[in-house]
N, C-alpha and C. Protein backbone atom coordinates (compact mmCIF):
# COMPACT_ATOMS: atom_id res chain seq x y z
N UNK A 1 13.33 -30.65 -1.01
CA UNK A 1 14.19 -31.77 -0.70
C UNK A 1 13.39 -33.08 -0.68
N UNK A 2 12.01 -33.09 0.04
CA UNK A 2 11.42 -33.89 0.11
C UNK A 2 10.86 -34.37 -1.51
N UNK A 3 11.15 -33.79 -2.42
CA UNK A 3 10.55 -34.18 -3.58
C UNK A 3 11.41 -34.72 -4.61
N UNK A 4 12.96 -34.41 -3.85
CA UNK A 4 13.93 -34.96 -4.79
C UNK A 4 14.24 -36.73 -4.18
N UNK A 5 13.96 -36.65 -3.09
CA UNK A 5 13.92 -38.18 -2.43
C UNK A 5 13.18 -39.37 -2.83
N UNK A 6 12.03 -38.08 -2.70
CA UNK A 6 10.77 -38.71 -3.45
C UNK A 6 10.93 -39.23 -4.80
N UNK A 7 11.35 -38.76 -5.64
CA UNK A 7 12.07 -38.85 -6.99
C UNK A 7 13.14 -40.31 -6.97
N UNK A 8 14.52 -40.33 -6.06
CA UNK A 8 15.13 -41.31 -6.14
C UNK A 8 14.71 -42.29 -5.92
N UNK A 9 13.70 -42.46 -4.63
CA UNK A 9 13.26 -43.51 -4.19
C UNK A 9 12.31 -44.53 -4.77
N UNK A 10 11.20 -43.44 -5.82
CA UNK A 10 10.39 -44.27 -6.39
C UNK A 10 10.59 -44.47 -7.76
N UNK A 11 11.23 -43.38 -8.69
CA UNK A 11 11.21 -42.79 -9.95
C UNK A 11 12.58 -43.74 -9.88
N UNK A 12 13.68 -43.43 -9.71
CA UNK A 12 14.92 -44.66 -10.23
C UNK A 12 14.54 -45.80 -10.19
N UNK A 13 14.34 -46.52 -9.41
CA UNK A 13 13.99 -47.96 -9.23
C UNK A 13 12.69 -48.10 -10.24
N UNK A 14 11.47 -47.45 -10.20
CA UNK A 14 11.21 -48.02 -11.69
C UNK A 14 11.48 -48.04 -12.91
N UNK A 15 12.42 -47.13 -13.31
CA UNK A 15 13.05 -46.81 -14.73
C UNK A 15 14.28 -47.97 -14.57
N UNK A 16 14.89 -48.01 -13.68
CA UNK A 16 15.95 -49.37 -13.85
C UNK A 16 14.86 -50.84 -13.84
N UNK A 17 13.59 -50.76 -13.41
CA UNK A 17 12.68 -52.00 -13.63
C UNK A 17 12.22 -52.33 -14.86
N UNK A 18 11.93 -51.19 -15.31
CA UNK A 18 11.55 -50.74 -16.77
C UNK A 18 12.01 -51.42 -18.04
N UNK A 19 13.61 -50.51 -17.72
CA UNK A 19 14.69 -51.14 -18.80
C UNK A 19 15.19 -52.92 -18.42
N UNK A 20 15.25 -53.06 -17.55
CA UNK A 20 15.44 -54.75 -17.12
C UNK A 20 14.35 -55.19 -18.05
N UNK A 21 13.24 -55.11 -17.52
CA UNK A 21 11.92 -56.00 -18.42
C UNK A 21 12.25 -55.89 -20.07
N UNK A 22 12.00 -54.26 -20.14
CA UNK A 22 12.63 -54.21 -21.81
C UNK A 22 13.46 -55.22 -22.53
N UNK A 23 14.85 -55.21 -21.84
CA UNK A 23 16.02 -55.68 -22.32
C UNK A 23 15.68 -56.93 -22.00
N UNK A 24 14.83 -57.65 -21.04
CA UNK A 24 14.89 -59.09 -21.42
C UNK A 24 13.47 -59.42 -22.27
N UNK A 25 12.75 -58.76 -22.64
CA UNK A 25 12.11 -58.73 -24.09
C UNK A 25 12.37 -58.71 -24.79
N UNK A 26 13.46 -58.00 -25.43
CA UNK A 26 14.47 -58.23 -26.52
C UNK A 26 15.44 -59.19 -26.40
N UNK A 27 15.92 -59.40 -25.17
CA UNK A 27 16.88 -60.12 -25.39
C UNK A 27 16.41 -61.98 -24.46
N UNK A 28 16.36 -61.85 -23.78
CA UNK A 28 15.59 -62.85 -23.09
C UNK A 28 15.95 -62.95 -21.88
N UNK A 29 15.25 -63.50 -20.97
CA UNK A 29 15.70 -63.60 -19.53
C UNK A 29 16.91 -64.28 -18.92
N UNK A 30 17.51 -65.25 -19.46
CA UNK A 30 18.71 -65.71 -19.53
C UNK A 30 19.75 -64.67 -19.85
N UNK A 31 19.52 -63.81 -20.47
CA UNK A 31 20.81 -63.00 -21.24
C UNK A 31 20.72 -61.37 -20.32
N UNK A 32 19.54 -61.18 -19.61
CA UNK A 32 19.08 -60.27 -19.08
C UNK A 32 19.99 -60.45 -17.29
N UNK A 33 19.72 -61.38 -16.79
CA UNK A 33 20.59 -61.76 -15.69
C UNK A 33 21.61 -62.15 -15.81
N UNK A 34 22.33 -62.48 -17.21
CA UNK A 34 23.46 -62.75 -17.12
C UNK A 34 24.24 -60.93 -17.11
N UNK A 35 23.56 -60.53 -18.18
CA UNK A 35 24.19 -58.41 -18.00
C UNK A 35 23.95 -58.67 -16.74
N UNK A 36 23.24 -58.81 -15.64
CA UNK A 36 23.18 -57.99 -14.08
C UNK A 36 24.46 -58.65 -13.21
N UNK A 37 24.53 -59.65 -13.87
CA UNK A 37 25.63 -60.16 -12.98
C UNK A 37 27.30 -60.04 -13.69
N UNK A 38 27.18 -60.32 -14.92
CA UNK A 38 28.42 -59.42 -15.80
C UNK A 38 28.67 -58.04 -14.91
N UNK A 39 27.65 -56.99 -15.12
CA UNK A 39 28.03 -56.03 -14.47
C UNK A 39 28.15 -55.71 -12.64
N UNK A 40 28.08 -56.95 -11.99
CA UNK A 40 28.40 -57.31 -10.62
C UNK A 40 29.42 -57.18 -10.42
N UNK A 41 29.73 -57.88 -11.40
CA UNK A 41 31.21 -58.74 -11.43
C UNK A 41 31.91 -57.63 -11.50
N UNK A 42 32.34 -56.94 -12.72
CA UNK A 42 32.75 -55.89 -13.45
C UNK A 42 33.04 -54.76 -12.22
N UNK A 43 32.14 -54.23 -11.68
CA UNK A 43 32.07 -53.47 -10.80
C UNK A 43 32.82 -53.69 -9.82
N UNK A 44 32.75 -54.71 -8.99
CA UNK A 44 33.32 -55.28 -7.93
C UNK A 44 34.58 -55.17 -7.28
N UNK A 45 35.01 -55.75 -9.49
CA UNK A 45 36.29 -55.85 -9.76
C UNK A 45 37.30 -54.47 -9.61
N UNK A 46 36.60 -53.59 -10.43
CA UNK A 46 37.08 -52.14 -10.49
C UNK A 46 36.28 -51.06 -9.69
N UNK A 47 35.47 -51.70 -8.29
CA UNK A 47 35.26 -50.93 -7.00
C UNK A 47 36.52 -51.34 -6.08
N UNK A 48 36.70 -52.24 -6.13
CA UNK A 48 38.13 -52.81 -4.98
C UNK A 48 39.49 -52.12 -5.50
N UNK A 49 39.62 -52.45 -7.04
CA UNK A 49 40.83 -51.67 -7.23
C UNK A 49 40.85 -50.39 -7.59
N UNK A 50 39.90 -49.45 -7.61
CA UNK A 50 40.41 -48.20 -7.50
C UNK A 50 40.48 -48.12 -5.68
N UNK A 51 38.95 -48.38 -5.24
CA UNK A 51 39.54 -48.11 -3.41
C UNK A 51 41.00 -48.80 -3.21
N UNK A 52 41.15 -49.94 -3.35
CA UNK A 52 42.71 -49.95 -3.11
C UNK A 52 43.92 -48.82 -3.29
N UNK A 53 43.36 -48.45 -4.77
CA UNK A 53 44.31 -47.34 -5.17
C UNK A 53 43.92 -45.87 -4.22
N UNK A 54 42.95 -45.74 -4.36
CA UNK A 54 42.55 -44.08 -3.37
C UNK A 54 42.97 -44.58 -1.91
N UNK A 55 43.38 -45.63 -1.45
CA UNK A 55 43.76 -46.26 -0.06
C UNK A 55 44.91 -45.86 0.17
N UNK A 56 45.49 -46.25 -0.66
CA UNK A 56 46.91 -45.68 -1.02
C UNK A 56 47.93 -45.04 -1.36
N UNK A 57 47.26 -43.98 -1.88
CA UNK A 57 46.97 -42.66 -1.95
C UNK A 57 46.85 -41.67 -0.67
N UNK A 58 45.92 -42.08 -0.10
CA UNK A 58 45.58 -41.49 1.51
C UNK A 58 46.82 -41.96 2.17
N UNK A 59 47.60 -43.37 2.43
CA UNK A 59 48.00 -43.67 3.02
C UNK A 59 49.46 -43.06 2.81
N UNK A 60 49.91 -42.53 1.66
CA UNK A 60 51.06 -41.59 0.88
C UNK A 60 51.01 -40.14 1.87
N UNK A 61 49.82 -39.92 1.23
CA UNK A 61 49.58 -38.23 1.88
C UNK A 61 49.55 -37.98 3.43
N UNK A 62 49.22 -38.87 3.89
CA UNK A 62 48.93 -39.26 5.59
C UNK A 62 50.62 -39.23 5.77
N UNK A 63 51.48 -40.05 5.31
CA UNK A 63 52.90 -40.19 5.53
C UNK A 63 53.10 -38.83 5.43
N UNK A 64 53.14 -38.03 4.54
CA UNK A 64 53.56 -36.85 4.44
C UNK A 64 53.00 -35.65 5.09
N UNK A 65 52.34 -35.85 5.77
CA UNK A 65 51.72 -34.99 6.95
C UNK A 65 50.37 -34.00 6.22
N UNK A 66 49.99 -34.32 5.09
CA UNK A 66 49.47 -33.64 4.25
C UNK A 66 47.72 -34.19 4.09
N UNK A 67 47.01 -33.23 4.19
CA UNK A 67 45.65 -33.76 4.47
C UNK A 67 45.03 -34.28 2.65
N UNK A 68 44.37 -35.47 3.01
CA UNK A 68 44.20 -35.55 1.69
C UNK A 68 42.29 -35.78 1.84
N UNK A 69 42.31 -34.45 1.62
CA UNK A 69 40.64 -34.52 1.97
C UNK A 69 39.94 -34.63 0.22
N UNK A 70 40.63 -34.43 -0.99
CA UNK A 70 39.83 -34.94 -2.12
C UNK A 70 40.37 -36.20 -2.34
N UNK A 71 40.75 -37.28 -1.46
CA UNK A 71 40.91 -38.22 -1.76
C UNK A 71 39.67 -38.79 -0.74
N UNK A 72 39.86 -38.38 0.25
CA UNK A 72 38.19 -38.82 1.17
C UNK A 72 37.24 -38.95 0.44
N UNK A 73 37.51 -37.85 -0.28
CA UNK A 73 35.92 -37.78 -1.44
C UNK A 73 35.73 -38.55 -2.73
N UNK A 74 37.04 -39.14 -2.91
CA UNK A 74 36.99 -39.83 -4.06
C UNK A 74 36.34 -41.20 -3.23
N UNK A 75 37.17 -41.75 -2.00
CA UNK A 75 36.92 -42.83 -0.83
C UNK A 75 35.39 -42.87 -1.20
N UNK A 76 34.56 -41.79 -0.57
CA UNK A 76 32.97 -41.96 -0.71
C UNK A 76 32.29 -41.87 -1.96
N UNK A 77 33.33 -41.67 -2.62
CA UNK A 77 32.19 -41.72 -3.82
C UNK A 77 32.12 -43.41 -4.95
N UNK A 78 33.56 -43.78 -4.44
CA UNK A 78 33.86 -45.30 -4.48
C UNK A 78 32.72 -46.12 -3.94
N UNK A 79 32.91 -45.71 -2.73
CA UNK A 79 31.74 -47.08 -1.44
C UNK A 79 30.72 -46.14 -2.12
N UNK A 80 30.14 -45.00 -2.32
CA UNK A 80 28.71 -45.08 -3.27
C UNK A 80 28.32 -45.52 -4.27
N UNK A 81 29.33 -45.71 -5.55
CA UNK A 81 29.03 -46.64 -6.32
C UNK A 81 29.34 -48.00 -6.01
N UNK A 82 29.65 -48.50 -5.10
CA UNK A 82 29.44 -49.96 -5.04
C UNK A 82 27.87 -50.02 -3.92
N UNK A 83 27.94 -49.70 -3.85
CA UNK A 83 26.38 -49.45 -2.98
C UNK A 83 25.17 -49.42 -4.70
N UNK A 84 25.78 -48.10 -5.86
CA UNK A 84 24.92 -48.39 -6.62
C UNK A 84 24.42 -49.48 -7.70
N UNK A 85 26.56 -50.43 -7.66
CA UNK A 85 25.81 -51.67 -8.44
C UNK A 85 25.25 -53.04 -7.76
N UNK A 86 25.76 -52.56 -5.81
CA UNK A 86 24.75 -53.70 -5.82
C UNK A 86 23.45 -54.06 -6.11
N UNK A 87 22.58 -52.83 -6.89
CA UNK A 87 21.06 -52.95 -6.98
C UNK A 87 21.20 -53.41 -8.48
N UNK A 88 20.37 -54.46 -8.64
CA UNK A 88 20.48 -54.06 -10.25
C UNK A 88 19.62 -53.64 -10.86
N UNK A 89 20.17 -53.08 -11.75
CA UNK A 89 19.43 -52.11 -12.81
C UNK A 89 20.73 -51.40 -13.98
N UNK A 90 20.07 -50.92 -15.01
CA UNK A 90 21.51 -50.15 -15.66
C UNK A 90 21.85 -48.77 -15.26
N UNK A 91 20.09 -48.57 -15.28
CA UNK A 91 20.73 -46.49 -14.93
C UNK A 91 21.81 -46.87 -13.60
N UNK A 92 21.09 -47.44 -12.56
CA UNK A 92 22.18 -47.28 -11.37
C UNK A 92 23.33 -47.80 -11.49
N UNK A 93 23.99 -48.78 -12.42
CA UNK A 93 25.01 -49.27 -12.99
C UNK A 93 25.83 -48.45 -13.78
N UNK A 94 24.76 -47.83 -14.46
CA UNK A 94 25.76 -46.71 -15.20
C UNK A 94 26.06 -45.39 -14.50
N UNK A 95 25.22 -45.02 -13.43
CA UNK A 95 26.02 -44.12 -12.61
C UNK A 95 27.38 -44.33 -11.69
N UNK A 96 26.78 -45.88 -11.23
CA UNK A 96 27.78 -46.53 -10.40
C UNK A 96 29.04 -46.88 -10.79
N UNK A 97 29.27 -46.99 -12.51
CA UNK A 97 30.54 -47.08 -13.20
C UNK A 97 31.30 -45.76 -13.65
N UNK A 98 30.24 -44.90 -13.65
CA UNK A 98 30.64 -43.35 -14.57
C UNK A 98 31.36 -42.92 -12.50
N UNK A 99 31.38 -43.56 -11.76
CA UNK A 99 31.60 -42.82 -10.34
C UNK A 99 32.85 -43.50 -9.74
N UNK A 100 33.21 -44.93 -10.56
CA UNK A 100 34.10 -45.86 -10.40
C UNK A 100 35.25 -45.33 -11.24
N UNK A 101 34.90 -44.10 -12.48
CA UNK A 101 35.80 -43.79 -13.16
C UNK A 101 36.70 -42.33 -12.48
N UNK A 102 38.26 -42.08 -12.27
CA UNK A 102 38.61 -41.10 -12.26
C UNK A 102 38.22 -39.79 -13.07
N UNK A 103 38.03 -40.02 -13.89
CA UNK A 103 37.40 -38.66 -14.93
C UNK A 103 35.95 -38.22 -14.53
N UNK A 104 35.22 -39.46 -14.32
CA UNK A 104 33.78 -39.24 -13.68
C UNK A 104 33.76 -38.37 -12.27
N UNK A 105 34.85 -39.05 -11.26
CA UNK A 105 34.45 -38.43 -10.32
C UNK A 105 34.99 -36.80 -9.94
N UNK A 106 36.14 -37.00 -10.63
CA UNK A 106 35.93 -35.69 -10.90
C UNK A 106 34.93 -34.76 -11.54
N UNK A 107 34.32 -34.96 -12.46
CA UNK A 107 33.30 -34.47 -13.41
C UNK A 107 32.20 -33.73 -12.03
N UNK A 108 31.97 -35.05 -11.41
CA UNK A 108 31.52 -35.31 -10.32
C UNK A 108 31.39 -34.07 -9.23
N UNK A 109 32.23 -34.24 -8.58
CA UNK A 109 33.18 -32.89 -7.83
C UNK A 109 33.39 -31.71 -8.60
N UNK A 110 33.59 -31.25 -9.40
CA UNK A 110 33.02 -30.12 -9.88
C UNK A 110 31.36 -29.98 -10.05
N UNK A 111 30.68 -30.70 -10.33
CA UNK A 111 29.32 -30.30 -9.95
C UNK A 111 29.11 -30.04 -8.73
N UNK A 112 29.36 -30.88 -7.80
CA UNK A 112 29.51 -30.55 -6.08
C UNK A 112 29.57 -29.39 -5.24
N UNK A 113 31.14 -29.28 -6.15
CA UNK A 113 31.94 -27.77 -5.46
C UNK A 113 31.10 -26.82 -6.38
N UNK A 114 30.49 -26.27 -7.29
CA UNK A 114 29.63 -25.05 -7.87
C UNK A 114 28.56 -24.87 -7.07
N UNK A 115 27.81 -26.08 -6.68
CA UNK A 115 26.95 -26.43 -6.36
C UNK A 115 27.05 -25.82 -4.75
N UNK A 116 27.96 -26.05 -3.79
CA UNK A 116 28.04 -25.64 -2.64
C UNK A 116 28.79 -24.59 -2.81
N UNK A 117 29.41 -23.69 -3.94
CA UNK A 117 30.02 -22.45 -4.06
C UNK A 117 28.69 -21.72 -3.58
N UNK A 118 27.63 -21.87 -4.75
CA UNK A 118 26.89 -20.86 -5.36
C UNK A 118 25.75 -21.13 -3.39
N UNK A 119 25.80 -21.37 -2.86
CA UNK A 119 25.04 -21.62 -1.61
C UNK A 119 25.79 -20.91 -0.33
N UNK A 120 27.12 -20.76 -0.27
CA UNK A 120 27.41 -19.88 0.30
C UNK A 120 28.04 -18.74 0.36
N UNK A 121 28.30 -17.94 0.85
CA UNK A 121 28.69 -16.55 0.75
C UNK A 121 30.05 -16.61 1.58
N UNK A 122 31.34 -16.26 1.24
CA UNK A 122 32.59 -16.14 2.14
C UNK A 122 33.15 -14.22 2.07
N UNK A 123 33.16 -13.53 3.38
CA UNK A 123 33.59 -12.35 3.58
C UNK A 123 34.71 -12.80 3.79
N UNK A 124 36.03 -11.52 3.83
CA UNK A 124 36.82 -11.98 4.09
C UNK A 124 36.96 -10.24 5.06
N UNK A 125 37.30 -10.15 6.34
CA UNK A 125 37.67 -9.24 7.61
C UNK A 125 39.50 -9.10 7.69
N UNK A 126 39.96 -7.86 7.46
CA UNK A 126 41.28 -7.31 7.92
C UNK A 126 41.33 -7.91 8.92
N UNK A 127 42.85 -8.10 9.12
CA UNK A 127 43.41 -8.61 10.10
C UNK A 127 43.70 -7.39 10.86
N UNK A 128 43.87 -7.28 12.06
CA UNK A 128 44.03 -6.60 13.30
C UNK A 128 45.49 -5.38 12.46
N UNK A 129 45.48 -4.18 12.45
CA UNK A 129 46.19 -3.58 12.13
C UNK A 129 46.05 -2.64 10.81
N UNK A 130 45.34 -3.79 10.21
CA UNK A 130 44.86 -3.40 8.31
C UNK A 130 43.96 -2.60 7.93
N UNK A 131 44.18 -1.74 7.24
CA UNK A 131 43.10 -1.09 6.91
C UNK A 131 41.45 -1.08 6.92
N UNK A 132 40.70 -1.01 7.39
CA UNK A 132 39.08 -1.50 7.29
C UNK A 132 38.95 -1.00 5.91
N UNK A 133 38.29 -2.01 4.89
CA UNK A 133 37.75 -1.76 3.67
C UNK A 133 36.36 -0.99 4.02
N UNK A 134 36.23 -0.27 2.53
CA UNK A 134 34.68 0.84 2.54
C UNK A 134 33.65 -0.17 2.45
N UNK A 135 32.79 -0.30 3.53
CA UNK A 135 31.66 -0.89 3.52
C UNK A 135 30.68 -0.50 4.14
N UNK A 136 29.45 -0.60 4.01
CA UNK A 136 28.33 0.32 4.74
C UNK A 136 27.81 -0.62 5.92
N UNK A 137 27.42 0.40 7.27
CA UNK A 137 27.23 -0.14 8.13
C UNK A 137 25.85 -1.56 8.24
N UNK A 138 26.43 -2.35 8.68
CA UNK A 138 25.13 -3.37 8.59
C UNK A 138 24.85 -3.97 10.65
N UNK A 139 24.23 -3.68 10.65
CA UNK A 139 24.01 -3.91 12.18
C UNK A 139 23.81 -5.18 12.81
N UNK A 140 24.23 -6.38 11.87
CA UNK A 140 24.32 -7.43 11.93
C UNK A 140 25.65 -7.81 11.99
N UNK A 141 26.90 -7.39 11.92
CA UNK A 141 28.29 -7.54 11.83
C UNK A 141 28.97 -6.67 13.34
N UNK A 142 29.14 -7.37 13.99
CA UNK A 142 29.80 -6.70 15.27
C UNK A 142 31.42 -6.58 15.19
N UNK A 143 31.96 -5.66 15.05
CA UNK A 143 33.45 -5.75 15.10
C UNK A 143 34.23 -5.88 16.87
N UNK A 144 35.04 -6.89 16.24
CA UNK A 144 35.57 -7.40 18.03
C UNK A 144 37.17 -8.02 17.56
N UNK A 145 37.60 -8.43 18.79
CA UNK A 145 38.93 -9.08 19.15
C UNK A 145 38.48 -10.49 19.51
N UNK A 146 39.38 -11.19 19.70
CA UNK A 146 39.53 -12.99 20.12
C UNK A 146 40.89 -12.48 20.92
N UNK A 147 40.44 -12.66 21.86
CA UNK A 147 41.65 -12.64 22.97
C UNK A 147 41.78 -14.20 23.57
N UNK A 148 42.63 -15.15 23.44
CA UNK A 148 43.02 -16.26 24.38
C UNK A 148 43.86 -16.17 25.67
N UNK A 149 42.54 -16.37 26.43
CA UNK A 149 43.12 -16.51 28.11
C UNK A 149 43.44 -17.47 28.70
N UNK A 150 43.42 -18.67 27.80
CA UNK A 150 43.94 -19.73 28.20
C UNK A 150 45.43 -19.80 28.76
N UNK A 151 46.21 -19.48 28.45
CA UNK A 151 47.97 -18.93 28.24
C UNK A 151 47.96 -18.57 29.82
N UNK A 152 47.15 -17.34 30.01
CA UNK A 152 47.10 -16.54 31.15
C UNK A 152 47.11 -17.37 32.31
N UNK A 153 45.60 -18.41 32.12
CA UNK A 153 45.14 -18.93 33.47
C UNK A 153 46.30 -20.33 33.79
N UNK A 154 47.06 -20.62 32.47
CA UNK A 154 47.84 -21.95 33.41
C UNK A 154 49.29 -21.48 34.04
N UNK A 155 49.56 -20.12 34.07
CA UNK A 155 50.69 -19.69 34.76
C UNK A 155 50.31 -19.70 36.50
N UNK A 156 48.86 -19.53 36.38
CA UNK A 156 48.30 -19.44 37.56
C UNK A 156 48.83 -20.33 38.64
């Protein structure tokens, strides 16, 4: 973990320093800050109005009593790309736009969700009555009840 940090922290920021210098070698320094701020702009523009739109969205699903937890995630992945074009540079610009896009963030979220599939393991335990499936004893799995006594103690 410590080496992938290590990686963002020092390794992005010089490759977006990199290509800045490049591109205003070719192109010149005038034309080089004008792209950083073109793409300010740009961003800004279409960070506010999709959050508006995923705002509103939430605020639909919320009416309808209905949890809209991949819209949360679209929410953060919005305020992360505007977090990534306030730096400038292109790589982080071009992540920060490919994250501003609906198709992206989805793209996005499926890397995510594989990603935290393949990390955990889900059993699934009969319900009280059901058959116990064939499985070999593991002495780490205690079979029990959940009894709530709460019920009990406020008749008291």
């Amino acid at each position: 973990m410590f080496g992938r940090l290590l990686f963002l922290f020092i390794v992005v920021p010089l490759v977006d320093l990199f290509l800045l210098l490049w591109i205003s070698k070719l192109t010149g320094l005038v034309a080089t800050i004008g792209l950083v701020v073109i793409t300010g702009v740009i961003g800004a523009s279409l960070a506010r109005r999709q959050g508006a739109f995923v705002k509103g969205q939430i605020k639909d699903r919320l009416a309808q009593r209905q949890m809209p937890a991949d819209l949360l995630g679209d929410g953060a992945m919005i305020m992360f790309a505007a977090g990534l074009l306030l730096t400038p540079g292109l790589l982080t610009d071009l992540l920060g736009f490919s994250l501003l896009l609906p198709a992206g963030r989805a793209f996005y979220k499926r890397i995510l969700a594989d990603k935290f599939k393949s990390n955990f393991q889900v059993h699934q335990f009969p319900m009280p009555g059901q058959r116990q499936p064939n499985r070999q004893h593991d002495p780490n799995i205690i079979d029990g009840e959940v009894l709530d006594r709460s019920s009990d103690r406020s008749s008291d």
